[in-house]
C-alpha atoms as a PDB file:
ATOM      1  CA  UNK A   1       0.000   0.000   0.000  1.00  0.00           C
ATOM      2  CA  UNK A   2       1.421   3.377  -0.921  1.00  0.00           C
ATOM      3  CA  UNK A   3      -0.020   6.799   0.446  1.00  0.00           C
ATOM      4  CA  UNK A   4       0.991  10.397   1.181  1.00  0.00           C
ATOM      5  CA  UNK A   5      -1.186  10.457   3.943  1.00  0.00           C
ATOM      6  CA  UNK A   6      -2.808   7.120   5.938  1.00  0.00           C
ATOM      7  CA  UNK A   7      -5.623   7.762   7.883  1.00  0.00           C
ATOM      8  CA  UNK A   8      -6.620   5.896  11.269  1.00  0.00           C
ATOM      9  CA  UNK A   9      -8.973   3.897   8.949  1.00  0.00           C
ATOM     10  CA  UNK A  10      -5.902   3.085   6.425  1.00  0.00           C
ATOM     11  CA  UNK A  11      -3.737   2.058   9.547  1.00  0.00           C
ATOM     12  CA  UNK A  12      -6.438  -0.184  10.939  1.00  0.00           C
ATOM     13  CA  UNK A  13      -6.760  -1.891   7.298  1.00  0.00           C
ATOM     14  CA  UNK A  14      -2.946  -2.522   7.019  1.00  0.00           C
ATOM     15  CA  UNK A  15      -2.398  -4.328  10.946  1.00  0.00           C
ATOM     16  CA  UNK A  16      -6.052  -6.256   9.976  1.00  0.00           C
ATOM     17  CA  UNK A  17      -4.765  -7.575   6.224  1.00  0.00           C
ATOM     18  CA  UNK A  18      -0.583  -7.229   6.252  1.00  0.00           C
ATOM     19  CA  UNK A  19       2.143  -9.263   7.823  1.00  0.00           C
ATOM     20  CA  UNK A  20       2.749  -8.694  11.235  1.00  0.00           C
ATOM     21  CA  UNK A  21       5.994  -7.621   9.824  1.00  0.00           C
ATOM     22  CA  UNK A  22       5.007  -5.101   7.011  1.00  0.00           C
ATOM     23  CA  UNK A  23       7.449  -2.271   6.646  1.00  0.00           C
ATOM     24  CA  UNK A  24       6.131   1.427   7.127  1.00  0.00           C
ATOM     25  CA  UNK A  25       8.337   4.397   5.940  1.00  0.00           C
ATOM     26  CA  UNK A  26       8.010   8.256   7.245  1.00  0.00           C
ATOM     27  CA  UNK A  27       9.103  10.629   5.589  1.00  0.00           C
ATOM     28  CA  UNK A  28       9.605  13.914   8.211  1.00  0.00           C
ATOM     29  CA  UNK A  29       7.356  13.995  11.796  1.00  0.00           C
ATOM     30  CA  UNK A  30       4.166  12.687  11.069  1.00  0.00           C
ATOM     31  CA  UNK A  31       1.693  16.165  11.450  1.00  0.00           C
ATOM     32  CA  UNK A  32       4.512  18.486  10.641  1.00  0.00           C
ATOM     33  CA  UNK A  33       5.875  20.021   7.482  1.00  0.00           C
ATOM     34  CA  UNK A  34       9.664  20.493   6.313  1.00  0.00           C
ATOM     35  CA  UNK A  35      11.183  23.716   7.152  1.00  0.00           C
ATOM     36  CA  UNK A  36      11.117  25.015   3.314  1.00  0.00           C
ATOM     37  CA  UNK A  37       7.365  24.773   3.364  1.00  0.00           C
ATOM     38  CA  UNK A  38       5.508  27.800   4.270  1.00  0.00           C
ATOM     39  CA  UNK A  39       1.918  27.121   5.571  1.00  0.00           C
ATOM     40  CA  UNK A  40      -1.036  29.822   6.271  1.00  0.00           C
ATOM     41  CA  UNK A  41      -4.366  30.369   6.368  1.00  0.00           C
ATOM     42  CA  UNK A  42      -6.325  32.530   4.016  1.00  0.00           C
ATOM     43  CA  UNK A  43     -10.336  32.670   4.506  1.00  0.00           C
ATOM     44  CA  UNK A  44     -12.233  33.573   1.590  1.00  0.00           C
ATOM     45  CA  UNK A  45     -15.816  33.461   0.803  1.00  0.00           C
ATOM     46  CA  UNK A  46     -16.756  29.952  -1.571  1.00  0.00           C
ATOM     47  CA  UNK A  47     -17.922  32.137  -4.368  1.00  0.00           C
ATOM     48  CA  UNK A  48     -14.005  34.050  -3.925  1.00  0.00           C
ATOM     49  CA  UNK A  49     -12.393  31.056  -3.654  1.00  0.00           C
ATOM     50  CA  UNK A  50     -10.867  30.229  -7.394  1.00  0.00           C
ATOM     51  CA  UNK A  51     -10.029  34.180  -8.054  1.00  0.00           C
ATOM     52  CA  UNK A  52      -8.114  34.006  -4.602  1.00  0.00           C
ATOM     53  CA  UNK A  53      -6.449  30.913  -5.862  1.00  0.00           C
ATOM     54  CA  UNK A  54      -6.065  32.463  -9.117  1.00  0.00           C
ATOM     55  CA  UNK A  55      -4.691  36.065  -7.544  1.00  0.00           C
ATOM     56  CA  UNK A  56      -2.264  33.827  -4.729  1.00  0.00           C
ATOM     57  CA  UNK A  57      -0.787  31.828  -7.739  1.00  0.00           C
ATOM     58  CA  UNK A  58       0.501  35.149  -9.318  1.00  0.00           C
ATOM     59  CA  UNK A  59       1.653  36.584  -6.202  1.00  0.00           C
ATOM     60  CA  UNK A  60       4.737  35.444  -6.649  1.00  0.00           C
ATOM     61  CA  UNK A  61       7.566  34.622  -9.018  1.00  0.00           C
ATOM     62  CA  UNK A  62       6.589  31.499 -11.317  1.00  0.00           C
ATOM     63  CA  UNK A  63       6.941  28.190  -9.378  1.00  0.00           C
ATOM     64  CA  UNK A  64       5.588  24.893  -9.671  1.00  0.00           C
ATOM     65  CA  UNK A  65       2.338  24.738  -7.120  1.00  0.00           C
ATOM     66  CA  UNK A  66       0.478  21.740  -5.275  1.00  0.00           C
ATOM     67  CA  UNK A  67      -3.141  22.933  -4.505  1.00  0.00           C
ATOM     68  CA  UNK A  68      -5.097  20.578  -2.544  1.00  0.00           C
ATOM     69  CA  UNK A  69      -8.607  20.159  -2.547  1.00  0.00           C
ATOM     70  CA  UNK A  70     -11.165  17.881  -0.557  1.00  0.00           C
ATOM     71  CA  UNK A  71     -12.946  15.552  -4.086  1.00  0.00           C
ATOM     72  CA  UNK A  72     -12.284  14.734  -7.557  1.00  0.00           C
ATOM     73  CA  UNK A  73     -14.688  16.874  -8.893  1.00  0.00           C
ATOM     74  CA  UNK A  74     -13.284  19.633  -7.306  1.00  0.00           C
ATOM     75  CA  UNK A  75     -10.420  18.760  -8.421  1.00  0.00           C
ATOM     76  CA  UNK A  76     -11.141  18.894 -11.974  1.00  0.00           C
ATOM     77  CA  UNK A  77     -13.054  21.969 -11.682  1.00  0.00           C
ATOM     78  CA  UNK A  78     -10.137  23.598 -10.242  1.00  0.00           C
ATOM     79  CA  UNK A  79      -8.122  22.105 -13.150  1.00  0.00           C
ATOM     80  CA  UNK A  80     -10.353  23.911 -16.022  1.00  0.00           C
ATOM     81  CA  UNK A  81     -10.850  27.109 -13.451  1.00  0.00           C
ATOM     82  CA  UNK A  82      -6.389  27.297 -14.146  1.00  0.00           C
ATOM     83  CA  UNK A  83      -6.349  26.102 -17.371  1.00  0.00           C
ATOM     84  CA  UNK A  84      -8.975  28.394 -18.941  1.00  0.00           C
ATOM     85  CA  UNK A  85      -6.855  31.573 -17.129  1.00  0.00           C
ATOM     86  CA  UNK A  86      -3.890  30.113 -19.087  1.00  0.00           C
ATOM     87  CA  UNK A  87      -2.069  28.417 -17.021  1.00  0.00           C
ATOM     88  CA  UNK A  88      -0.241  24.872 -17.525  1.00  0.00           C
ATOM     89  CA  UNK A  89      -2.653  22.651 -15.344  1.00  0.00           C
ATOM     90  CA  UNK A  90      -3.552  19.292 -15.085  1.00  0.00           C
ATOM     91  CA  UNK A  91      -5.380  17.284 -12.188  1.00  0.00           C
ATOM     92  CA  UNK A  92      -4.069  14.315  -9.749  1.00  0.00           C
ATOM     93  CA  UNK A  93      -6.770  11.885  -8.671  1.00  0.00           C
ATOM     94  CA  UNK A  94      -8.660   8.634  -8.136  1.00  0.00           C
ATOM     95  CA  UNK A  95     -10.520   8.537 -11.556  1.00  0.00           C
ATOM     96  CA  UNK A  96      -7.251   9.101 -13.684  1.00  0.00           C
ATOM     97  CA  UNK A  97      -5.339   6.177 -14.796  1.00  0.00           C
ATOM     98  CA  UNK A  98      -1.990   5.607 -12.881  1.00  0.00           C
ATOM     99  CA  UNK A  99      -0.335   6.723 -16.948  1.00  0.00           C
ATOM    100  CA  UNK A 100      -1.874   9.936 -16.584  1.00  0.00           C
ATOM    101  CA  UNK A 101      -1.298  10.521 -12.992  1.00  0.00           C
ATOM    102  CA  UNK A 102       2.677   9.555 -13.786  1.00  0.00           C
ATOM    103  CA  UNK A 103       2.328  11.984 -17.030  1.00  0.00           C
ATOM    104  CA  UNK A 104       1.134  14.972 -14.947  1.00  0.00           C
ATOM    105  CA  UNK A 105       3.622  14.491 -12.468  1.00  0.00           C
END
């Protein structure tokens, strides 16, 4: 099983179906981030959300971006939101083959 995050639920699944011996590797304090990664909280209105996104992207020089999001669909709609602004996009999820998921990394 491979994950960037395991959940309690994923955990549980792993000690109830694995070897006793399975091998688990952490990368970095589980809850924390590196010290290169800056974290902070913006709030914005739903309806404000993809022009904040949109507006945050160009507030800095160019750099490759990770934006997380809570579904696929929003996801996707993300995705177009970038892409019809112009801007090299493409969208990381469940309901993409593992080729495309390896071609838009």
């Amino acid at each position: 099983m491979f994950s960037a995050t395991f959940p309690k639920s994923a955990r549980k699944l792993v000690r109830e179906y694995m070897e006793e011996d399975y091998l688990r590797i952490k990368v970095g304090r589980v809850g924390s981030t590196h010290q290169n990664i800056q974290q902070q909280i913006v709030y914005v209105e739903d309806s404000n959300k993809n022009q904040a996104l949109h507006d945050l992207l160009f507030s800095g020089g160019p750099q490759r971006t990770l934006v997380f999001v809570n579904s696929k669909i929003k996801c996707d709609i993300v995705d177009d939101f970038l892409y019809n602004k112009g801007l090299p996009s493409t969208s990381i999820h469940s309901d993409r083959t593992q080729r495309e998921r390896e071609d838009a990394l």
